[in-house]
N, C-alpha and C. Protein backbone atom coordinates (compact mmCIF):
# COMPACT_ATOMS: atom_id res chain seq x y z
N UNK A 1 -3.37 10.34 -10.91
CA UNK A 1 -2.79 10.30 -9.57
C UNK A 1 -1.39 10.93 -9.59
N UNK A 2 -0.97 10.67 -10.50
CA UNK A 2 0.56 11.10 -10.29
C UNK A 2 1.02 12.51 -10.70
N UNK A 3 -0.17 13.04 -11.60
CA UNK A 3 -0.40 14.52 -11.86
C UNK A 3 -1.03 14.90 -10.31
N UNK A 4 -1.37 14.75 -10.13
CA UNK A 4 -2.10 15.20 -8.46
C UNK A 4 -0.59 15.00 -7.53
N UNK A 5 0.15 14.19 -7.09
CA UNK A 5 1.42 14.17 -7.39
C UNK A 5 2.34 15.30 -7.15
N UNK A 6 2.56 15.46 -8.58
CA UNK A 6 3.33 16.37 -9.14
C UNK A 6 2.59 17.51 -8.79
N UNK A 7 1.34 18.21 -8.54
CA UNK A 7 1.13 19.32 -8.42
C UNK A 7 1.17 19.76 -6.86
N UNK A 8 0.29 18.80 -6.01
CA UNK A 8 1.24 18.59 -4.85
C UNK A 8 2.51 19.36 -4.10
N UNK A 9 3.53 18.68 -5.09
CA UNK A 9 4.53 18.99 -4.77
C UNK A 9 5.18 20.37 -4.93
N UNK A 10 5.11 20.70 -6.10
CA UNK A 10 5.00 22.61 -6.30
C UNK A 10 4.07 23.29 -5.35
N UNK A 11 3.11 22.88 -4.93
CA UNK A 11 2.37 23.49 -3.70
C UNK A 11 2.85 23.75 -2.51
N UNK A 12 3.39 22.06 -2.12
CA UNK A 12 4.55 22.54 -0.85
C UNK A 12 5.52 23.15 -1.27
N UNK A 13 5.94 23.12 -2.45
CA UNK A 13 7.73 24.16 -2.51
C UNK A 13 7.17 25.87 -2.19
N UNK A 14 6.06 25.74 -2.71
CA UNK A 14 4.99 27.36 -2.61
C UNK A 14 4.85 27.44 -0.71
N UNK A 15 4.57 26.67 -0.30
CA UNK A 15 3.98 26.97 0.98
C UNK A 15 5.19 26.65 1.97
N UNK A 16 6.28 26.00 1.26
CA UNK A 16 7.60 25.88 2.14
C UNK A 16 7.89 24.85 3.26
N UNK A 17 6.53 23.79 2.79
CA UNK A 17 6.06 22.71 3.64
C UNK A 17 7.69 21.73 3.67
N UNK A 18 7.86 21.64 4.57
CA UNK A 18 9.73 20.97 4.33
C UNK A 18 9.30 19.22 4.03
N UNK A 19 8.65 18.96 5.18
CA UNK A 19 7.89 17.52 5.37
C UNK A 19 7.31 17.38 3.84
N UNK A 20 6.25 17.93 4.14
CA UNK A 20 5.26 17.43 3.31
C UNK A 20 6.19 17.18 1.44
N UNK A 21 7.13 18.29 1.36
CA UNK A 21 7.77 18.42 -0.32
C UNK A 21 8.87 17.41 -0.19
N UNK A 22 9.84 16.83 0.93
CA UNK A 22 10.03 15.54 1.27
C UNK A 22 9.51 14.66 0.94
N UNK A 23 8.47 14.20 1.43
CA UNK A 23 8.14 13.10 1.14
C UNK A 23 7.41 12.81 -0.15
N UNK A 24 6.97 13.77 -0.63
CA UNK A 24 6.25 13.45 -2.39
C UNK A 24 7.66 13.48 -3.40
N UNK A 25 8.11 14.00 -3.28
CA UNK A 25 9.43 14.37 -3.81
C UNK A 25 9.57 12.57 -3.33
N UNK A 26 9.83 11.91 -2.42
CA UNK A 26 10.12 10.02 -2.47
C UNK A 26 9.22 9.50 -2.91
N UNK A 27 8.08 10.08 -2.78
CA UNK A 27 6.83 9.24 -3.40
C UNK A 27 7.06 9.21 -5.34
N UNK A 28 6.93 10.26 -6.05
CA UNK A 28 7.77 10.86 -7.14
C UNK A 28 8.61 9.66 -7.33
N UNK A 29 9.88 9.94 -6.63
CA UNK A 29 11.04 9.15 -7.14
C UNK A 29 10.76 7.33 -6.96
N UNK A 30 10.01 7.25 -5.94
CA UNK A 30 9.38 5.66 -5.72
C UNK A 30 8.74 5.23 -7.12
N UNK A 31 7.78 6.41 -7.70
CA UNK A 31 7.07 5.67 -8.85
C UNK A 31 7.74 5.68 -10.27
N UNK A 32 8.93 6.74 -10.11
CA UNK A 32 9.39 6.65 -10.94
C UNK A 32 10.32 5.78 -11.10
N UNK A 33 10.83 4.69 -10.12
CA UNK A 33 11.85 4.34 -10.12
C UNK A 33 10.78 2.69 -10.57
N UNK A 34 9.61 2.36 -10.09
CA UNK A 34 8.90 1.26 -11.12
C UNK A 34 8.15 1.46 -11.82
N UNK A 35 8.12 2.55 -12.63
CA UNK A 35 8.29 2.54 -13.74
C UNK A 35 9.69 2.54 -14.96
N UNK A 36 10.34 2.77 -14.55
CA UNK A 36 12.03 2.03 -15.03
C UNK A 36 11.99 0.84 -14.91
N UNK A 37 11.66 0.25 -13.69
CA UNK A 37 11.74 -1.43 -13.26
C UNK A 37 10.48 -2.09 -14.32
N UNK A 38 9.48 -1.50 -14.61
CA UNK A 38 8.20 -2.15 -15.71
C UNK A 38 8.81 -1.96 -17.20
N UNK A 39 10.09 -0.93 -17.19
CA UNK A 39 10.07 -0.40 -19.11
C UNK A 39 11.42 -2.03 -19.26
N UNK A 40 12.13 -2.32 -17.96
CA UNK A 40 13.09 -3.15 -18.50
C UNK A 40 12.93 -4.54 -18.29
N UNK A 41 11.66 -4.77 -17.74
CA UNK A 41 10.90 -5.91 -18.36
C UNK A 41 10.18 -6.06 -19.53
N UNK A 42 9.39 -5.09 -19.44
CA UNK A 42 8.48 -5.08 -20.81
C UNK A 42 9.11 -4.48 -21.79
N UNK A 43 10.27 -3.67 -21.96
CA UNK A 43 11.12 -3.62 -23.14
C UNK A 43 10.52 -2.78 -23.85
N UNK A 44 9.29 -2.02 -23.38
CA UNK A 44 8.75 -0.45 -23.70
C UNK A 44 8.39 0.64 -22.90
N UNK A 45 8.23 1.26 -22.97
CA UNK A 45 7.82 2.91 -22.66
C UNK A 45 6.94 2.92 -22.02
N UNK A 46 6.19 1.85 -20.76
CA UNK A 46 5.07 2.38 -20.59
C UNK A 46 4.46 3.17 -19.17
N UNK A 47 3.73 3.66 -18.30
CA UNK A 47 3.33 4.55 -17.74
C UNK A 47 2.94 3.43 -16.48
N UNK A 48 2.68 3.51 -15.47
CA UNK A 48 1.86 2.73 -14.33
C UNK A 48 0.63 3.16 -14.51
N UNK A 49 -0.03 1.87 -14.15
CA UNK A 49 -1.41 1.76 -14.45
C UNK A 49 -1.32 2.83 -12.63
N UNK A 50 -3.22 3.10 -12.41
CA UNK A 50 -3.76 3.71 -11.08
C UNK A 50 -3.40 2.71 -10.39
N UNK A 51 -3.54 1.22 -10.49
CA UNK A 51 -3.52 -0.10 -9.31
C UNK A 51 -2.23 0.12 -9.16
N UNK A 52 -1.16 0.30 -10.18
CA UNK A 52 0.69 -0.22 -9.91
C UNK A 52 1.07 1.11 -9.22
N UNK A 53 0.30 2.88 -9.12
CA UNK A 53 0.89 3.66 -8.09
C UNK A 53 0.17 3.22 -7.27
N UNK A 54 -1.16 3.02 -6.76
CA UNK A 54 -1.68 2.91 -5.59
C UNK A 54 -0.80 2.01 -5.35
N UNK A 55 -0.28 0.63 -5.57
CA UNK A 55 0.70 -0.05 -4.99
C UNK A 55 1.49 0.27 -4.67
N UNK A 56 2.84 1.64 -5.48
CA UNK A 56 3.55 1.77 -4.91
C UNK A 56 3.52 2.78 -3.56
N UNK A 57 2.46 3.58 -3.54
CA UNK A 57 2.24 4.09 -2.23
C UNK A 57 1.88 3.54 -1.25
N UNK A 58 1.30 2.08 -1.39
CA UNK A 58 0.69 1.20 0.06
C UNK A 58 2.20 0.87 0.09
N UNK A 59 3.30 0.20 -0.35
CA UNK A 59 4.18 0.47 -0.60
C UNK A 59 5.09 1.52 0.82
N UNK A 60 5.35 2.28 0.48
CA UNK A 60 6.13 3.47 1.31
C UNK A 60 5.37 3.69 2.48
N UNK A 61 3.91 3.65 2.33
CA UNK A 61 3.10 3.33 3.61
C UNK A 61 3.75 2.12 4.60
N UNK A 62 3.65 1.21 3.92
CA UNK A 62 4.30 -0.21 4.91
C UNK A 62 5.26 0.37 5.50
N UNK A 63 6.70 0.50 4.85
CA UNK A 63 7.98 0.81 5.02
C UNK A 63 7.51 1.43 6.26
N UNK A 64 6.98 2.74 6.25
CA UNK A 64 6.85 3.72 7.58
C UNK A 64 5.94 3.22 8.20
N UNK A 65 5.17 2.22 9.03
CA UNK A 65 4.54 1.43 9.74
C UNK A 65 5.83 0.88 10.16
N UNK A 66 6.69 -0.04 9.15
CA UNK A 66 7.37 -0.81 9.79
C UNK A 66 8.41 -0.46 10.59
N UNK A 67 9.05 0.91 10.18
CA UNK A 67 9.95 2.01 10.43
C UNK A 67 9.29 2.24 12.09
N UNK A 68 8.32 2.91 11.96
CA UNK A 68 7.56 3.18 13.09
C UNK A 68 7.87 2.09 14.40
N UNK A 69 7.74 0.71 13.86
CA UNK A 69 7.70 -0.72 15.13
C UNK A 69 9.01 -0.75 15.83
N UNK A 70 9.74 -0.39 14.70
CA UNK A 70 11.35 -0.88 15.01
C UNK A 70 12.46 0.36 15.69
N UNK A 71 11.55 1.49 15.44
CA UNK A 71 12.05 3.11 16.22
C UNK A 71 11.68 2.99 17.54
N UNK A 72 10.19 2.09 17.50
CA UNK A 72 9.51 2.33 19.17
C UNK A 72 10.20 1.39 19.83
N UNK A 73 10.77 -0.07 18.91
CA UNK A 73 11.24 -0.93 20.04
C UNK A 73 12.62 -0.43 20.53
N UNK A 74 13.06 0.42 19.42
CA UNK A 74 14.59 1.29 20.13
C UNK A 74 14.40 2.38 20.87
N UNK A 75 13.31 2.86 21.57
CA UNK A 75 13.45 4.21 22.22
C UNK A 75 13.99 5.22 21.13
N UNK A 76 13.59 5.03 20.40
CA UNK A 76 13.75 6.65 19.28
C UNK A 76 12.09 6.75 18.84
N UNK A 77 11.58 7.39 19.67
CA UNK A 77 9.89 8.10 19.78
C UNK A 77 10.14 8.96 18.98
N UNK A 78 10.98 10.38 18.83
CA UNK A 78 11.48 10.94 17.64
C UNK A 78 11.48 10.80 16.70
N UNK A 79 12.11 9.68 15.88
CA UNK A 79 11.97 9.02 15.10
C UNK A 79 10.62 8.16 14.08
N UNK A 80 10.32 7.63 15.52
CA UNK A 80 9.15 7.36 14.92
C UNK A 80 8.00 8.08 14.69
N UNK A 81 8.04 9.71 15.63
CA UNK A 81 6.74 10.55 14.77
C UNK A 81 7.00 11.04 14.01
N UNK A 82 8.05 11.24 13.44
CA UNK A 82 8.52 11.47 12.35
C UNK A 82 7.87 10.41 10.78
N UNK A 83 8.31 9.12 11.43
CA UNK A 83 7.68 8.45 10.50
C UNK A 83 6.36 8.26 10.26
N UNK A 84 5.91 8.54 11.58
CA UNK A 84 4.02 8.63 11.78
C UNK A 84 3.48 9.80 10.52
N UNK A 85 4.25 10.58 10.67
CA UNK A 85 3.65 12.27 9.96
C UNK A 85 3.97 11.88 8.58
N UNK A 86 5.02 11.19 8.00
CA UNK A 86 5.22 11.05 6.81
C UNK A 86 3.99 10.16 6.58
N UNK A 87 3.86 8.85 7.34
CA UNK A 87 2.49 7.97 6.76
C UNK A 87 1.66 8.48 6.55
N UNK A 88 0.84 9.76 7.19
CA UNK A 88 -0.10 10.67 7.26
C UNK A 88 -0.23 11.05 5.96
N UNK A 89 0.94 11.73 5.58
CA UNK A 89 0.86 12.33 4.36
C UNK A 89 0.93 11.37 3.02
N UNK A 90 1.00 10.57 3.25
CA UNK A 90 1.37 9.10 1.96
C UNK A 90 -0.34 8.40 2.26
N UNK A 91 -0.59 8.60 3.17
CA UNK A 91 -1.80 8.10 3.42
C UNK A 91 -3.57 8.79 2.53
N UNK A 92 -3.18 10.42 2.49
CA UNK A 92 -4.22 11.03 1.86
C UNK A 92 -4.47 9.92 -0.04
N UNK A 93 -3.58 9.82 -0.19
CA UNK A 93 -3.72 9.35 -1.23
C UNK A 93 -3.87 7.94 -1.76
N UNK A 94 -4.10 7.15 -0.76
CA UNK A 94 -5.10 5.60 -0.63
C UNK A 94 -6.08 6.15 -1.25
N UNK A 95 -6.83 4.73 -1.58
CA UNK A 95 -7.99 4.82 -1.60
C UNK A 95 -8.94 4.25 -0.11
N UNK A 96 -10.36 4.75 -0.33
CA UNK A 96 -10.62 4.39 1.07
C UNK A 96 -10.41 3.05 1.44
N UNK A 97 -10.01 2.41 2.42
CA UNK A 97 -10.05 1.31 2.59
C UNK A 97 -11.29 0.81 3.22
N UNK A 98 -11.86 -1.00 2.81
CA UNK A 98 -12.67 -1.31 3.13
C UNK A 98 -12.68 -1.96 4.22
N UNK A 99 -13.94 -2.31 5.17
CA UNK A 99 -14.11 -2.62 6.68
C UNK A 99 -13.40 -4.04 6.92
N UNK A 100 -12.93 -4.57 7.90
CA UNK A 100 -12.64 -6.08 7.99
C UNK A 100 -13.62 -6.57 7.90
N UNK A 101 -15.08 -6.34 8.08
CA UNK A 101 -16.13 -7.06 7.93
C UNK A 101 -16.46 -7.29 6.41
N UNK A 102 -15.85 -6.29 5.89
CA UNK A 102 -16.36 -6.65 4.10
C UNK A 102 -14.94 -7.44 3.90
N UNK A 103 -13.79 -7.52 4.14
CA UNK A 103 -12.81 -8.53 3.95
C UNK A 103 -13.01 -9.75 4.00
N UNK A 104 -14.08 -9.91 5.59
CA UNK A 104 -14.03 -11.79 5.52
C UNK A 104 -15.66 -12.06 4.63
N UNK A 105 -15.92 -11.10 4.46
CA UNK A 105 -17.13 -11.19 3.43
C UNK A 105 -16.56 -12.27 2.07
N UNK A 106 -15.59 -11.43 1.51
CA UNK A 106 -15.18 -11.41 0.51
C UNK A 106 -14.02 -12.64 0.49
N UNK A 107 -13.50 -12.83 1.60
CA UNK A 107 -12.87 -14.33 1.58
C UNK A 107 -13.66 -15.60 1.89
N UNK A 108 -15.03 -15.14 2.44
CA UNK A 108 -15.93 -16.54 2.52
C UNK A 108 -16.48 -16.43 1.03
N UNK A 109 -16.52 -15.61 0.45
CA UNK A 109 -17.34 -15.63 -0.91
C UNK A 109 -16.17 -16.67 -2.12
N UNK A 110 -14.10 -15.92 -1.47
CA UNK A 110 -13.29 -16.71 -1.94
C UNK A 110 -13.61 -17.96 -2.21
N UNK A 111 -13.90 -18.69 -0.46
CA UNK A 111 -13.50 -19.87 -0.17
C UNK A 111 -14.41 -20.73 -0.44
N UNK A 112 -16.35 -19.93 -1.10
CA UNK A 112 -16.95 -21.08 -1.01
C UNK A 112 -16.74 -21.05 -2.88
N UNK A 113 -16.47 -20.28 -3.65
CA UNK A 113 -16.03 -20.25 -4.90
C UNK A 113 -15.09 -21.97 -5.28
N UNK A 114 -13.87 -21.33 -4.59
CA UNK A 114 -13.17 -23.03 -4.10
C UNK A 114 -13.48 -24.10 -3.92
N UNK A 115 -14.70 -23.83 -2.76
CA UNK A 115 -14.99 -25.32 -2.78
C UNK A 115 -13.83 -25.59 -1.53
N UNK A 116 -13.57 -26.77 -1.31
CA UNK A 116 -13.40 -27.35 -0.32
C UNK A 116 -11.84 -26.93 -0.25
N UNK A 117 -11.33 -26.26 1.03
CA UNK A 117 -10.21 -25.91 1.03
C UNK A 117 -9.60 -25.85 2.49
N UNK A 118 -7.92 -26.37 2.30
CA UNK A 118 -7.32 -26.55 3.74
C UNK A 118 -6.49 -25.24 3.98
N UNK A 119 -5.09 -25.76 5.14
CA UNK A 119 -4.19 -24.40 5.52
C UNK A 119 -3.49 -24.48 4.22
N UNK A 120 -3.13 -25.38 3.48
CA UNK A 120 -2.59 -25.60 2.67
C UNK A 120 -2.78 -24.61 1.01
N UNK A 121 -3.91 -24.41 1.17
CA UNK A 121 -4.91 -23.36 0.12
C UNK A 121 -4.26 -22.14 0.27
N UNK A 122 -4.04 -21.38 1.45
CA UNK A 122 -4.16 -20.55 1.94
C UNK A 122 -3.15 -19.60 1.12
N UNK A 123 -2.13 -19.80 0.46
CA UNK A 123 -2.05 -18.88 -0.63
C UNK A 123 -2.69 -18.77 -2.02
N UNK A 124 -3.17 -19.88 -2.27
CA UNK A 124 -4.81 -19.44 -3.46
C UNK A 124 -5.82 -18.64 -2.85
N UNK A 125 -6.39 -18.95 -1.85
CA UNK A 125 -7.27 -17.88 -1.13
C UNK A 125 -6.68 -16.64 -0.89
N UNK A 126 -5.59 -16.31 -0.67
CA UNK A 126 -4.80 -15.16 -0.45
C UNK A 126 -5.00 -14.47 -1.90
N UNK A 127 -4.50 -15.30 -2.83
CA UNK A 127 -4.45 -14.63 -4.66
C UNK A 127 -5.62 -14.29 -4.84
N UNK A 128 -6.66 -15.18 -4.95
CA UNK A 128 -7.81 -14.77 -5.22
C UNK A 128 -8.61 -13.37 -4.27
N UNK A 129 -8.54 -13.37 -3.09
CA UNK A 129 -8.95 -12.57 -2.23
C UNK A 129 -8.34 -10.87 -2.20
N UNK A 130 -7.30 -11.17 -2.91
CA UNK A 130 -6.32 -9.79 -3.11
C UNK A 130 -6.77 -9.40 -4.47
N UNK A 131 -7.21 -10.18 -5.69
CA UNK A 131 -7.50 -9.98 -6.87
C UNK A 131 -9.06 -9.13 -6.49
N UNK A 132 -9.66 -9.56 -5.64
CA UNK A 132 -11.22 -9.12 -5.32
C UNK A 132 -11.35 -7.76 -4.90
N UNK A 133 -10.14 -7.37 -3.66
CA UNK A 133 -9.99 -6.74 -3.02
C UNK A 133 -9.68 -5.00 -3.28
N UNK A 134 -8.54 -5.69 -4.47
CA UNK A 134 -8.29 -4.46 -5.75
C UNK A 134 -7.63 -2.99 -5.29
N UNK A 135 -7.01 -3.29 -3.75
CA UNK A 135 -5.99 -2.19 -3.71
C UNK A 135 -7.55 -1.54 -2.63
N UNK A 136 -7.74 -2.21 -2.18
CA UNK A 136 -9.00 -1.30 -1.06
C UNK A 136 -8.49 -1.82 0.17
N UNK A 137 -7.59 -3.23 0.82
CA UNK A 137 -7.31 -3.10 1.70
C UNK A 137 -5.73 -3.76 1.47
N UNK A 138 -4.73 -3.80 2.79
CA UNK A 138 -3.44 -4.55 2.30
C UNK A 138 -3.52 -5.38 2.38
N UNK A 139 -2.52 -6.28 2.21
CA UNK A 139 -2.21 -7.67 1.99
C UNK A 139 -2.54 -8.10 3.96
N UNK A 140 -2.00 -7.42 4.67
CA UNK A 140 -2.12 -7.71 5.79
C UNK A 140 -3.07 -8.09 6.79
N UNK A 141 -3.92 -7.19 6.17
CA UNK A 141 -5.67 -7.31 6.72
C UNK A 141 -6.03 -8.42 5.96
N UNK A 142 -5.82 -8.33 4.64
CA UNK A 142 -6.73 -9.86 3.96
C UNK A 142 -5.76 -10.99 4.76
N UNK A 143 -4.87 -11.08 5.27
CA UNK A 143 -4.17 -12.06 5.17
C UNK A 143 -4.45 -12.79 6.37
N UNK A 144 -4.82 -11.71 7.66
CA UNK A 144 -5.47 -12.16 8.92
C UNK A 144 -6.94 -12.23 8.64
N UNK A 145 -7.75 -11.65 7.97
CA UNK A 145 -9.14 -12.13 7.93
C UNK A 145 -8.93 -13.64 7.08
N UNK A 146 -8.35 -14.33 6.18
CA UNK A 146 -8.15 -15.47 5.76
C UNK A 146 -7.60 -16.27 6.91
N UNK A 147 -6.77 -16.52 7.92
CA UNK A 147 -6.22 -17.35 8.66
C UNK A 147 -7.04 -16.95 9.78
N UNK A 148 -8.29 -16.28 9.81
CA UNK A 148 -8.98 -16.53 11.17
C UNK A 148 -10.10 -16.97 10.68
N UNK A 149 -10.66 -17.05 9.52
CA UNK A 149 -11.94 -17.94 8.47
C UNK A 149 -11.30 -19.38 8.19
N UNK A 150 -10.03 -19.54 7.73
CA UNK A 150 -9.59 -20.71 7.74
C UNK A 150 -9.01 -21.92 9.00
N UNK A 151 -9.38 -21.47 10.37
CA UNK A 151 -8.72 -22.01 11.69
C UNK A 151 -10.02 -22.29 12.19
């Protein structure tokens, strides 16, 4: 992924894409910057797994969603397609995401695993349901298909 990445990015410097070599060029510096944050915990040399970039790109995805809410509630529309076009492009490189219907699939499969469970659960069902889920949808979607199976 991160060779795909990096080649990417010499493509837009080739094609003069301003946007597009922007934002990989942050994407780049995003993964490189946890992977520094993983070598000075773990106290070695090591590389991000595919799950820890796909994370950090759902990652920079959020940010510009959230970027996006808070431009529209200020009247800077500007702004926010701006941030729309960057998600676009941070977006090719998800993996596909799966349906909400396979989400609450996969949190009733959680919850009958469990066994008997309240609102109180609801961050074990969250752990477990995100462990299942494996970077196919965000935290956000599992998090409303769990609190509308659990109500």
């Amino acid at each position: 992924m991160k060779d795909k990445i990096q080649n990417d990015i010499k493509e837009a410097m080739r094609s003069k894409d301003e946007l597009r070599l922007s934002v990989l060029r942050m994407l780049s510096s995003s993964i490189h910057n946890k992977e520094l944050e993983k070598r000075v915990k773990s106290g070695k040399a090591e590389e991000l797994s595919e799950e820890e970039v796909v994370a950090a790109i759902r990652s920079e995805v959020k940010k510009r969603r959230d970027a996006i809410i808070e431009f529209e509630k200020g009247g800077r529309q500007d702004l926010a397609e701006k941030e729309s076009a960057e998600a676009k492009i941070l977006e090719v490189y998800l993996p596909q995401e799966i349906s909400d219907e396979e989400i609450e699939k996969v949190v009733k499969e959680v919850i009958s695993v469990l066994g008997e469970v309240t609102i109180k659960d609801f961050g074990r069902v969250m752990q477990e349901a995100m462990k299942k889920v494996k970077g196919q949808a965000g935290g956000d979607r599992v998090s409303a298909a769990v609190k509308k199976i659990m109500q």
